[in-house]
Structure formats: structure tokens, C-alpha cells
Protein backbone atom coordinates (compact mmCIF):
# COMPACT_ATOMS: atom_id res chain seq x y z
CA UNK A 1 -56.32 -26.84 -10.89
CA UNK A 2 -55.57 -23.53 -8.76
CA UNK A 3 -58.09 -20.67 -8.82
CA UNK A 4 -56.57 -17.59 -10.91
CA UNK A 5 -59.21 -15.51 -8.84
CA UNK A 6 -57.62 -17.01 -5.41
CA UNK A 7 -56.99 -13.92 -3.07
CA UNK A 8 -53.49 -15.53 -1.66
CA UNK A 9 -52.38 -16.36 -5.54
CA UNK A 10 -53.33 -12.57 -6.25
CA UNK A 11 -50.84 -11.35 -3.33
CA UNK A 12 -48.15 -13.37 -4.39
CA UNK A 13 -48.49 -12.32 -7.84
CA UNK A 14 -48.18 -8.66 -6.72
CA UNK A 15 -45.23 -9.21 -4.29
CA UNK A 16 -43.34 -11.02 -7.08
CA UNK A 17 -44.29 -8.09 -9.44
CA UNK A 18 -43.20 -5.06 -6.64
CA UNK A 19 -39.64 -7.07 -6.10
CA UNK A 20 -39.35 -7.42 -10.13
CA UNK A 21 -39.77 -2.99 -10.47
CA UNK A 22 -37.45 -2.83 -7.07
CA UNK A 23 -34.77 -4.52 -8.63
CA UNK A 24 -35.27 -2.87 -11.98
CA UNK A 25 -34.85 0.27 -9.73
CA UNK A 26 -31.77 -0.85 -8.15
CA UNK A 27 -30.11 -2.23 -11.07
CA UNK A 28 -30.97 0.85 -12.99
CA UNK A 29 -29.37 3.30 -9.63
CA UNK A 30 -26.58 1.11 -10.25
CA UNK A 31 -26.17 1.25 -14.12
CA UNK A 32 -26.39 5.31 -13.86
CA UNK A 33 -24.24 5.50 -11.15
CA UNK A 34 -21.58 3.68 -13.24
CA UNK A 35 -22.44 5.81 -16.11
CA UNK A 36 -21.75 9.05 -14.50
CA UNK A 37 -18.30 7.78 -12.61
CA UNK A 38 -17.23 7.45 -16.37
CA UNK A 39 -18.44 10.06 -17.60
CA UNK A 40 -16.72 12.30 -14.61
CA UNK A 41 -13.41 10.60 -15.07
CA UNK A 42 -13.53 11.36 -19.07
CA UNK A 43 -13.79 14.45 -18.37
CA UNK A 44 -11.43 14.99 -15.50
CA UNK A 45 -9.16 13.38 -18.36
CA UNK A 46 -10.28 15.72 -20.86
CA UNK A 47 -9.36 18.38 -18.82
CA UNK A 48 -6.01 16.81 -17.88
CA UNK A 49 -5.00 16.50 -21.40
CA UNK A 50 -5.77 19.99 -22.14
CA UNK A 51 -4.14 21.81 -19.12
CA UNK A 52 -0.80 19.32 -20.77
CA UNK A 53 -1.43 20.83 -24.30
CA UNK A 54 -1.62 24.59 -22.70
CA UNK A 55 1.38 24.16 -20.73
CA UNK A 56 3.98 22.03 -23.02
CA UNK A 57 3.91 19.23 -20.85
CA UNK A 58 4.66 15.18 -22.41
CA UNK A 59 4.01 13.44 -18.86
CA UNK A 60 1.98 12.92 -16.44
CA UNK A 61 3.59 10.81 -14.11
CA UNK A 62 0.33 9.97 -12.87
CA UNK A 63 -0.27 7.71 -15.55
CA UNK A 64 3.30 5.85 -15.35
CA UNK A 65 3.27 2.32 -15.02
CA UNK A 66 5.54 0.00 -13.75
CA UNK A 67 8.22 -0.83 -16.69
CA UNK A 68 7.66 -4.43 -16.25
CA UNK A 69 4.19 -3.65 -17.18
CA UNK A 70 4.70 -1.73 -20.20
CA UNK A 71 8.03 -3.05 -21.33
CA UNK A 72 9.25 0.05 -21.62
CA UNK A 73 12.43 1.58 -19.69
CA UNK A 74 11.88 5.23 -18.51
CA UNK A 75 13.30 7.60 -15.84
CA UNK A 76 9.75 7.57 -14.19
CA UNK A 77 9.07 3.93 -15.05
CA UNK A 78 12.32 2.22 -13.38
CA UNK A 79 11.33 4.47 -10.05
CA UNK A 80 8.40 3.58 -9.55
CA UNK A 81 9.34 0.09 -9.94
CA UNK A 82 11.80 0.17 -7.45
CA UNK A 83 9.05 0.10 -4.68
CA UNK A 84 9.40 -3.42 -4.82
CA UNK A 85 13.01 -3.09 -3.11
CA UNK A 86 11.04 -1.65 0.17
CA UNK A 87 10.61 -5.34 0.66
CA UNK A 88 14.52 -6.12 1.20
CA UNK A 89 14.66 -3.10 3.68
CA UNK A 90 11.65 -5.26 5.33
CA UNK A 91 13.58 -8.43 5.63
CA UNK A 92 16.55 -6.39 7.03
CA UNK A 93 14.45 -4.83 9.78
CA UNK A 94 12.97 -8.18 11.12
CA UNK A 95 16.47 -9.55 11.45
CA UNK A 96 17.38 -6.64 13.08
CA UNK A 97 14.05 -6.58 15.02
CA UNK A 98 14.41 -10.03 16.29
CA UNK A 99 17.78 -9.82 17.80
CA UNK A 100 18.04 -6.61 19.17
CA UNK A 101 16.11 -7.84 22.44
CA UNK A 102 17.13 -11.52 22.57
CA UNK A 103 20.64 -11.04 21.66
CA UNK A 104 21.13 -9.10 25.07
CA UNK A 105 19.69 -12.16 26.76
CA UNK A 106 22.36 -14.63 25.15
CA UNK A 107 25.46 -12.49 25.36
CA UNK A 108 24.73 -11.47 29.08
CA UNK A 109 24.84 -7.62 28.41
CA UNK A 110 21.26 -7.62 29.24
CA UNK A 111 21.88 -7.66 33.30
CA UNK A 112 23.80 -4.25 32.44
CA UNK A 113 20.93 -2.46 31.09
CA UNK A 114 18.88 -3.76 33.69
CA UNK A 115 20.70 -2.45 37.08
CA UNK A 116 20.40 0.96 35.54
CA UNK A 117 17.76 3.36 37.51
CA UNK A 118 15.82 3.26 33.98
CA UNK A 119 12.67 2.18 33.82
CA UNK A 120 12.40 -1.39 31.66
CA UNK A 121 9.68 -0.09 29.30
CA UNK A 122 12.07 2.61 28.33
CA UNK A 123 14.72 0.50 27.32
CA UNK A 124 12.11 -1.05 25.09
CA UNK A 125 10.46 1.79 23.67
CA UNK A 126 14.37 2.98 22.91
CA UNK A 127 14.84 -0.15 21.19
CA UNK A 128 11.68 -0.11 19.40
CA UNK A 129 11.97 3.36 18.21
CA UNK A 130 15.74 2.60 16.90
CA UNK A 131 14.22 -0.31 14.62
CA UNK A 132 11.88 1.60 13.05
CA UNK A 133 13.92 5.29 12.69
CA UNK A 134 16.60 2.57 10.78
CA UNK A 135 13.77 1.24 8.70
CA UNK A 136 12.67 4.23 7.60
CA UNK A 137 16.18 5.64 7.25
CA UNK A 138 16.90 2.85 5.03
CA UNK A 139 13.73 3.12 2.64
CA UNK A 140 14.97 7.00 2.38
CA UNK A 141 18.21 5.45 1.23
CA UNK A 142 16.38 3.34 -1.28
CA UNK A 143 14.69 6.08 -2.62
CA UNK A 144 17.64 8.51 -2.92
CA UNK A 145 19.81 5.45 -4.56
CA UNK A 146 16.67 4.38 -6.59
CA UNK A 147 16.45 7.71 -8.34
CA UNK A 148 20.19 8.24 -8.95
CA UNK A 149 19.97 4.66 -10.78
CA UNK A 150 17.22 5.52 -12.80
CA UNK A 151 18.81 8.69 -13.58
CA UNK A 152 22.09 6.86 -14.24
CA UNK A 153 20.72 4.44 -16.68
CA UNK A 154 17.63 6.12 -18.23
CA UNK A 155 19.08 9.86 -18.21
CA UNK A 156 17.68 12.58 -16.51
CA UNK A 157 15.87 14.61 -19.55
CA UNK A 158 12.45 13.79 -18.22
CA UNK A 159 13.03 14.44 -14.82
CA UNK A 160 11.26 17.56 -14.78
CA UNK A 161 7.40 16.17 -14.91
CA UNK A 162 4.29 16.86 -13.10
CA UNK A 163 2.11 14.65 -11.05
CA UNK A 164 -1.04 15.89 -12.76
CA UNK A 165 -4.87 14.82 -11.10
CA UNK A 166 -8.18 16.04 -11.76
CA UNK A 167 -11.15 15.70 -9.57
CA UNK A 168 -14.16 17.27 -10.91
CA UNK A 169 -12.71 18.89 -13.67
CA UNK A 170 -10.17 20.57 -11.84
CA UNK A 171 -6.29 20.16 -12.74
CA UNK A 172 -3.96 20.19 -9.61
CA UNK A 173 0.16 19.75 -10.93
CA UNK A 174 2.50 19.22 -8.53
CA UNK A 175 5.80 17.58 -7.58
CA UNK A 176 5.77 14.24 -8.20
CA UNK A 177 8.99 13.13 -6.19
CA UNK A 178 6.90 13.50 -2.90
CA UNK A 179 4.47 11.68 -4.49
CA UNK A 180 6.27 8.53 -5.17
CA UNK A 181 8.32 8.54 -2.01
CA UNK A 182 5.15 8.63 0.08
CA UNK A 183 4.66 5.42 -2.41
CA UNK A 184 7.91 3.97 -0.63
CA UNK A 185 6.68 4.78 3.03
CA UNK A 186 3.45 3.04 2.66
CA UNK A 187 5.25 -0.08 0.84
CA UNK A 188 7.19 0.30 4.24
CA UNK A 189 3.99 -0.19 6.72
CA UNK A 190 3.24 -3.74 6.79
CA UNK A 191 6.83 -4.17 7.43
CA UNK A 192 6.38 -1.84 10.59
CA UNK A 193 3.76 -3.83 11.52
CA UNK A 194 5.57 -7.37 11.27
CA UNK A 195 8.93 -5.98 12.58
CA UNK A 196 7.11 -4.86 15.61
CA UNK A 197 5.82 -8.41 16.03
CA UNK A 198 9.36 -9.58 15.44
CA UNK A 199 10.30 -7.26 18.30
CA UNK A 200 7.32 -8.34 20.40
CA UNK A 201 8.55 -11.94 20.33
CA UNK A 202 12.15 -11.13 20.76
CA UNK A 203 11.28 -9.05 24.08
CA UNK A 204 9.59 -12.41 25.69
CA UNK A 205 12.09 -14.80 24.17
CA UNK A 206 15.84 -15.31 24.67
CA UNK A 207 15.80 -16.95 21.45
CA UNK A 208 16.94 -14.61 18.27
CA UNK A 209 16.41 -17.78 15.82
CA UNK A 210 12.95 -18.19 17.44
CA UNK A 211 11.86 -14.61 17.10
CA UNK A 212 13.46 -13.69 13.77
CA UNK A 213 12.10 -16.93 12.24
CA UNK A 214 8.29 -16.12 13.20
CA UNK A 215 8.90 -12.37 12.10
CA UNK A 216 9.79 -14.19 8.75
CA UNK A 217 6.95 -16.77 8.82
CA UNK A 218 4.19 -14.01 9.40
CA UNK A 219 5.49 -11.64 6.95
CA UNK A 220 5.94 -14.25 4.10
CA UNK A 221 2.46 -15.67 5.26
CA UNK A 222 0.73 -11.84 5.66
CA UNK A 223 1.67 -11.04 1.97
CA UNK A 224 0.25 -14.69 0.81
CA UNK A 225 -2.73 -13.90 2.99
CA UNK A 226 -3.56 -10.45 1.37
CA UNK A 227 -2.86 -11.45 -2.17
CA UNK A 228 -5.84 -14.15 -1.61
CA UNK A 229 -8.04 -11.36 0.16
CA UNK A 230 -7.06 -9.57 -2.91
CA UNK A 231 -8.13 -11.96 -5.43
CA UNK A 232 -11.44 -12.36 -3.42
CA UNK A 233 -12.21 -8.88 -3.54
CA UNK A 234 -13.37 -8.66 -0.09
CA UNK A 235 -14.57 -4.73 0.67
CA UNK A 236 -12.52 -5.17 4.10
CA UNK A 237 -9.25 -6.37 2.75
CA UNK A 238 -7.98 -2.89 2.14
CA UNK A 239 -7.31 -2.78 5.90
């Protein structure tokens, strides 16, 4: 039968006791700390909904969803959903990405470029730098056609609202067009970044089918891979 009155039983007792309060202590840190994040962002909402109420506003397109997500049509609603279309303009720019090195290998025009008195990695960089000024060209075009459709079809008469924040209380309106397309460039980034592999792989290939084919495997597997990152909520998947 141990000894209550054992020295060693008398330190473990205390350890167990001292990591018992610690934990208390950090479970506690943690349960305030959540406590005041909501009670900051109910107010920061408080104050939103007042600085709508002062100045006659109805939206804050801060706060519009997708329309798949509410079931609800809206000039605001349709687009921001047409993000999603980014991801055609990233299918088009691997294609293009893929080919626009290798193709000069297998119609011969390639030798042309070459005899030039220009450097070879300037002929690349051109070539690089004409993929991406179309990409982005072409997710400017999405958003200009994007917002004359949801004009078209939902009207314009709320056209006119504020992107409306609040960070400690204080209410910041502003335009909410630059807003969303700045939503469209960064849908556009991991396309950059696979179209420039695309383009990697076309510059040491002679094969377009080769190149454009692993531009499409990696971006098809790259959006697989970060939904699952997602879904494990790793603190490092956000880059």
C-alpha cells in the first residue's frame, strides 16, 4: 500500500496540481480572448449599422454573399459570383502558356528568333511577360463584361452602394468596385503561378501537348490539393 506521506508521491501530486491551474489559465486566456473578438466585432457592427441608418444607406456590399449561397439574384450578388469565371481565363492562359515556347520549336520559326543579336533570356522574359499582361487583360475583360451582365439582368438601381468596414469602432465607406475587382486579380494568382510553370516546361520542351497537359495536371491537382489543406485547417495553408 503506497505511503500518502512519501516525499516523491507529494511532488507528483503538486506537479499534477500546478499543470491542472496552468491549463485553467490558458484555457481561461483563451475563453476571454474569444470573448472580446466578439464583443469588438458586435460593436464594429453596431457601429456599421448606425453610420447606414445616418446616411440612408440599404447595403453594405461587404456583407454580400455569393447568390448561390443565398438564393437570391442581386446586382451585387451575381458579381461577386462571377469570380468563379477567373478560372476559364486560367485554363486559357496555360494553353496559351504552353505553346507559345514549344510551338516555335515545331513550326521551325524558332531558328529566326534565335540568329537575332538578342539575348535568349529576353526573348523569354518577352514571352513571359505577354502571357501574363493577356491574363490579366482578360480577367479585366471579365470583370467589365461581368458587371454589364449583372447590370443587364438584375438592373442597375443598386449600383450605387458602399463597401462599408469597421475596425475598432471606426466606419470607413468606400467604393466597392475596386474592391471586388482586386477580388478578380487575386482569383487570378494561382493561375500566374501554374501558367508560369506551363511556360517553364514549354521553354525546355518541344512538346506543346507535353507542356500544356502538365500545366493542366498541376492546376487541376493544386486546387484539389488546397481544398484538402483547407478542410484540414492547417495554419500554413493560406500560403
Amino acid at each position: 500500500m503506497p505511503n500518502s506521506n512519501n516525499p516523491a508521491n507529494s511532488g507528483n501530486s503538486t506537479t499534477t496540481t500546478t499543470t491542472n491551474k496552468a491549463l485553467s489559465l490558458s484555457h481561461l486566456g483563451l475563453i476571454k480572448d474569444y470573448i472580446d473578438k466578439e464583443i469588438a466585432k458586435k460593436y464594429d457592427e453596431k457601429a456599421i449599422y448606425e453610420y447606414m441608418l445616418a446616411n440612408n444607406i440599404t447595403t453594405n456590399t461587404k456583407d454580400v454573399l455569393m447568390w448561390y449561397d443565398v438564393e437570391l439574384f442581386g446586382f451585387w450578388s451575381v458579381l461577386i459570383t462571377n469570380v468563379n469565371v477567373v478560372k476559364l481565363v486560367g485554363l486559357l492562359m496555360i494553353l496559351i502558356a504552353g505553346g507559345i515556347v514549344s510551338n516555335e520549336f515545331s513550326s521551325g520559326t524558332i531558328k529566326f528568333l534565335l540568329i537575332n543579336p538578342v539575348k535568349r533570356w529576353k526573348i523569354l522574359m518577352a514571352k513571359y511577360l505577354t502571357v501574363i499582361s493577356l491574363g490579366y487583360i482578360l480577367v479585366l475583360g471579365v470583370f467589365v463584361i461581368s458587371l454589364l451582365v449583372s447590370g443587364i439582368i438584375c438592373g442597375f438601381d443598386n449600383s450605387d452602394a458602399l463597401y462599408i468596414p469597421a475596425k475598432n469602432g471606426v466606419v470607413t465607406a468606400s467604393n466597392p468596385y475596386i474592391h471586388i475587382f482586386c477580388d478578380y486579380l487575386l482569383a487570378g494568382v494561382g493561375t500566374v503561378v501554374t501558367a508560369t510553370l506551363a511556360f517553364c516546361i514549354s521553354s525546355m520542351v518541344r512538346s506543346t501537348a507535353l507542356s500544356v497537359g502538365m500545366g493542366l495536371f498541376i492546376y487541376l491537382a493544386g486546387a484539389a490539393i488546397n481544398s484538402i489543406i483547407a478542410d484540414l485547417q492547417f495554419s500554413w495553408g493560406r500560403y
